[in-house]
Protein backbone atom coordinates (compact mmCIF):
# COMPACT_ATOMS: atom_id res chain seq x y z
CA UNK A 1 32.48 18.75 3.66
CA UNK A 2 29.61 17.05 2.11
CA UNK A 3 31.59 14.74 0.20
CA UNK A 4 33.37 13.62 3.07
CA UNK A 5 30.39 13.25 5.13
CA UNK A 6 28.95 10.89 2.31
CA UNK A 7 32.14 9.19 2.31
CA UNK A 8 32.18 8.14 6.04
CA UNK A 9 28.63 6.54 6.29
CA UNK A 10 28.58 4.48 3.19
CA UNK A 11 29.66 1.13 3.58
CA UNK A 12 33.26 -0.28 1.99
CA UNK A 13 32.67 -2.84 -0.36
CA UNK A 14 29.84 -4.40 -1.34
CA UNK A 15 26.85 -4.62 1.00
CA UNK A 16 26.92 -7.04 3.99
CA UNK A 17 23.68 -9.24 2.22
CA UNK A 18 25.81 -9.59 -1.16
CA UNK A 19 28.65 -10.68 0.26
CA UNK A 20 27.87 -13.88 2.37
CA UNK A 21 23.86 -14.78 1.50
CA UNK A 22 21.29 -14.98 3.34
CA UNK A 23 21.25 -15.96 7.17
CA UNK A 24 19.63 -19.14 6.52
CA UNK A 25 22.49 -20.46 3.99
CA UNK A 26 19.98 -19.71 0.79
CA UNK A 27 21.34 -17.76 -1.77
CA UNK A 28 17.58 -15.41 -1.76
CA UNK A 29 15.92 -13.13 0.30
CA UNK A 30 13.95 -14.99 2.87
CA UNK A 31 10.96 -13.56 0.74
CA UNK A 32 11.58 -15.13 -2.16
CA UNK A 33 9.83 -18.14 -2.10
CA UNK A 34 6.43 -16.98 -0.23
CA UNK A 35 3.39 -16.19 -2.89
CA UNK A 36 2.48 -13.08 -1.60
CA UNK A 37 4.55 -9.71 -0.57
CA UNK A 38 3.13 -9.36 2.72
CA UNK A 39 4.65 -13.11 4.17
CA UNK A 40 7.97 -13.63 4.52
CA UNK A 41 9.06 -17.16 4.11
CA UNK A 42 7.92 -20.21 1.87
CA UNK A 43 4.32 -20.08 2.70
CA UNK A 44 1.21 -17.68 2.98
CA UNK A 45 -0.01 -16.94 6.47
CA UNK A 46 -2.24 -13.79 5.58
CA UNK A 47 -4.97 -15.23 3.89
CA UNK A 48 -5.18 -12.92 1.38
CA UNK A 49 -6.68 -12.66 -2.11
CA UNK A 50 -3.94 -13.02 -3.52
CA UNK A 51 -2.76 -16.03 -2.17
CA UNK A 52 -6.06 -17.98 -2.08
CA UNK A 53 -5.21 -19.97 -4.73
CA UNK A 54 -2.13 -20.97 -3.17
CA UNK A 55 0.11 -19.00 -5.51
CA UNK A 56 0.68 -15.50 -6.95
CA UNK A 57 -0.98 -15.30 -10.51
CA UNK A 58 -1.38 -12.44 -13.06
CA UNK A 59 -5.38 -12.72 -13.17
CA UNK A 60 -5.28 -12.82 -8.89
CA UNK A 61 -3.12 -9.79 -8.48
CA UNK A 62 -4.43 -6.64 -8.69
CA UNK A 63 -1.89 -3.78 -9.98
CA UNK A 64 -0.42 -1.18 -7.97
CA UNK A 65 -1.98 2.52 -8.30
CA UNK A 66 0.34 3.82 -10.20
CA UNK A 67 0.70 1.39 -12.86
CA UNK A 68 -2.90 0.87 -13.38
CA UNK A 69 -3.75 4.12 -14.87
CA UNK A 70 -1.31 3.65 -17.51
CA UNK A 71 -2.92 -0.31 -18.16
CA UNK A 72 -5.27 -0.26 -20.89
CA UNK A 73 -7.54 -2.75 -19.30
CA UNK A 74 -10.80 -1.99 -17.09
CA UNK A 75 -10.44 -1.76 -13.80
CA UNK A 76 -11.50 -4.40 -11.67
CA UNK A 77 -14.55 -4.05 -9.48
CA UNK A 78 -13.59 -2.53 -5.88
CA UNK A 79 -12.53 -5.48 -3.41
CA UNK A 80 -15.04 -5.60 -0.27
CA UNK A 81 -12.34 -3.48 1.88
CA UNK A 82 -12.08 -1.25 -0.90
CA UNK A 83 -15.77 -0.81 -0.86
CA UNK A 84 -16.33 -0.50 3.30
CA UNK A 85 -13.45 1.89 3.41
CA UNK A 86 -15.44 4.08 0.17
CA UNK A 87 -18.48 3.49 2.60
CA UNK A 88 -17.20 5.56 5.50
CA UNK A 89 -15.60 8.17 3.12
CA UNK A 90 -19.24 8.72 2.23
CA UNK A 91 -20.83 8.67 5.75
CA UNK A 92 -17.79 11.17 7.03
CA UNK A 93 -17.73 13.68 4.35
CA UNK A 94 -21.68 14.13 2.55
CA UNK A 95 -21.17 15.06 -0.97
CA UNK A 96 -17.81 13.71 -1.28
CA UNK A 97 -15.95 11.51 -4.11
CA UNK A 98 -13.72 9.26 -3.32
CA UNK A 99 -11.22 6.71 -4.88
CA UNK A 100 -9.54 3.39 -2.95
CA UNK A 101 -7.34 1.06 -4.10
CA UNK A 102 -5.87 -1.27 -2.67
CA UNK A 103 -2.27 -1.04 -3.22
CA UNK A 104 -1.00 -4.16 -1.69
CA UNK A 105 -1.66 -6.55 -4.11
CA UNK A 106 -5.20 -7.81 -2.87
CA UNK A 107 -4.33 -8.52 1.03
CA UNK A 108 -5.79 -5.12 2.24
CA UNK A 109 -3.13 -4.13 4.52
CA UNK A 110 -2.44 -1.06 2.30
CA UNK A 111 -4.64 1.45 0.56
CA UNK A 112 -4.14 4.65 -1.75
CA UNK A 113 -6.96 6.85 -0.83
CA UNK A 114 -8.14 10.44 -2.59
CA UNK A 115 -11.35 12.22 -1.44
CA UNK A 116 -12.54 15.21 -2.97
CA UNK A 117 -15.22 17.23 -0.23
CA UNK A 118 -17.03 20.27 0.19
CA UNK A 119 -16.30 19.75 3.48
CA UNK A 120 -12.08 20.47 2.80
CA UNK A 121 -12.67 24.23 1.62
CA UNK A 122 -10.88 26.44 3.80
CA UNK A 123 -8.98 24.06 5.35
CA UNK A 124 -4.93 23.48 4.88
CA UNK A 125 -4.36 20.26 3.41
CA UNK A 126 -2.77 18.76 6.74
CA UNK A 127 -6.11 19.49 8.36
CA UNK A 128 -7.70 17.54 5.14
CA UNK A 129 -5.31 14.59 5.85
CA UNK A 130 -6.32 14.84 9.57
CA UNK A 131 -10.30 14.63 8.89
CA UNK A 132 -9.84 11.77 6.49
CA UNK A 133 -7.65 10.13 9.07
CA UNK A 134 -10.00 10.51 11.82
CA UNK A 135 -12.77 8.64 9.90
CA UNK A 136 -10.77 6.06 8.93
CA UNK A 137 -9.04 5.53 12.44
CA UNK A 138 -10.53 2.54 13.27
CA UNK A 139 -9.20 0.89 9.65
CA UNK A 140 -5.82 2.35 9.72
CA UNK A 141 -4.81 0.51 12.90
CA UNK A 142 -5.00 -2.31 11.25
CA UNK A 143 -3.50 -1.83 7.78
CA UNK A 144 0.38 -1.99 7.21
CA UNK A 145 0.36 1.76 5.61
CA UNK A 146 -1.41 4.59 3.45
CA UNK A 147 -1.58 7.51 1.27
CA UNK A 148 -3.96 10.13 1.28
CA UNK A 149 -4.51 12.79 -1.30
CA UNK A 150 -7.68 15.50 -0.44
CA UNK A 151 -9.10 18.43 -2.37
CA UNK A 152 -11.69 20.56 -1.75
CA UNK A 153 -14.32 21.07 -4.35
């Protein structure tokens, strides 16, 4: 049954974007040309970091969360969201430690966040997502997405 279930929702052949390009004629993703990952099309309209320069570079870029503990180099000094979002951490939960990172390659539209609070003990960790997201409410409306990881210490 599962098989057959599988069967009748993927697609026959190859993917509609593979077969015929792109809608504008190009042979790329709309995407392709822009310098930064948050802006489709050929140029910036963010403002970001990253794109300050007017192109994507190694040195402007900062690496995603997960690669960066594996990179052997130091880790670069905490953006000024980074910092402001660290700020209210601190303010919310007293006694807290907390780590930010901005996981979108410098624009600040998406953020990796772990907090570590007296404050958590007893609670379920759903409660612990929902008292980090109340502090940062204001911030989140704005950002494109996020990851939270608590623990009470």
């Amino acid at each position: 049954m599962l098989a057959h279930v599988a069967r009748r929702f993927r697609p026959a052949g190859p993917l509609p974007l593979a077969r015929a390009g792109w809608a504008g004629g190009s042979a790329s993703p709309p995407h392709a040309a822009s310098p930064c990952a948050c802006c489709p099309g050929p140029a910036c309209r963010c403002g970001c970091r990253a794109c300050a320069g007017g192109g994507v570079s190694a040195a402007t870029t900062r690496p995603f969360a997960s690669s960066a503990a594996a990179s052997s180099s130091p880790t670069p000094a905490p953006s000024p969201e980074e910092a402001a979002v660290a700020a209210k951490l601190a303010a919310a939960f007293p006694g807290c430690t907390s780590t930010v990172t901005d996981t979108s390659g410098g624009c600040g539209t998406m953020f990796q966040v772990s907090v570590a609070a007296p404050a958590f003990k007893g609670l379920a960790t759903p409660r612990q997502h929902q008292a980090v997201a109340a502090a940062l409410a204001d911030d989140i409306r704005a950002w494109h997405g996020w990851t939270c990881e608590t623990r009470a210490v």
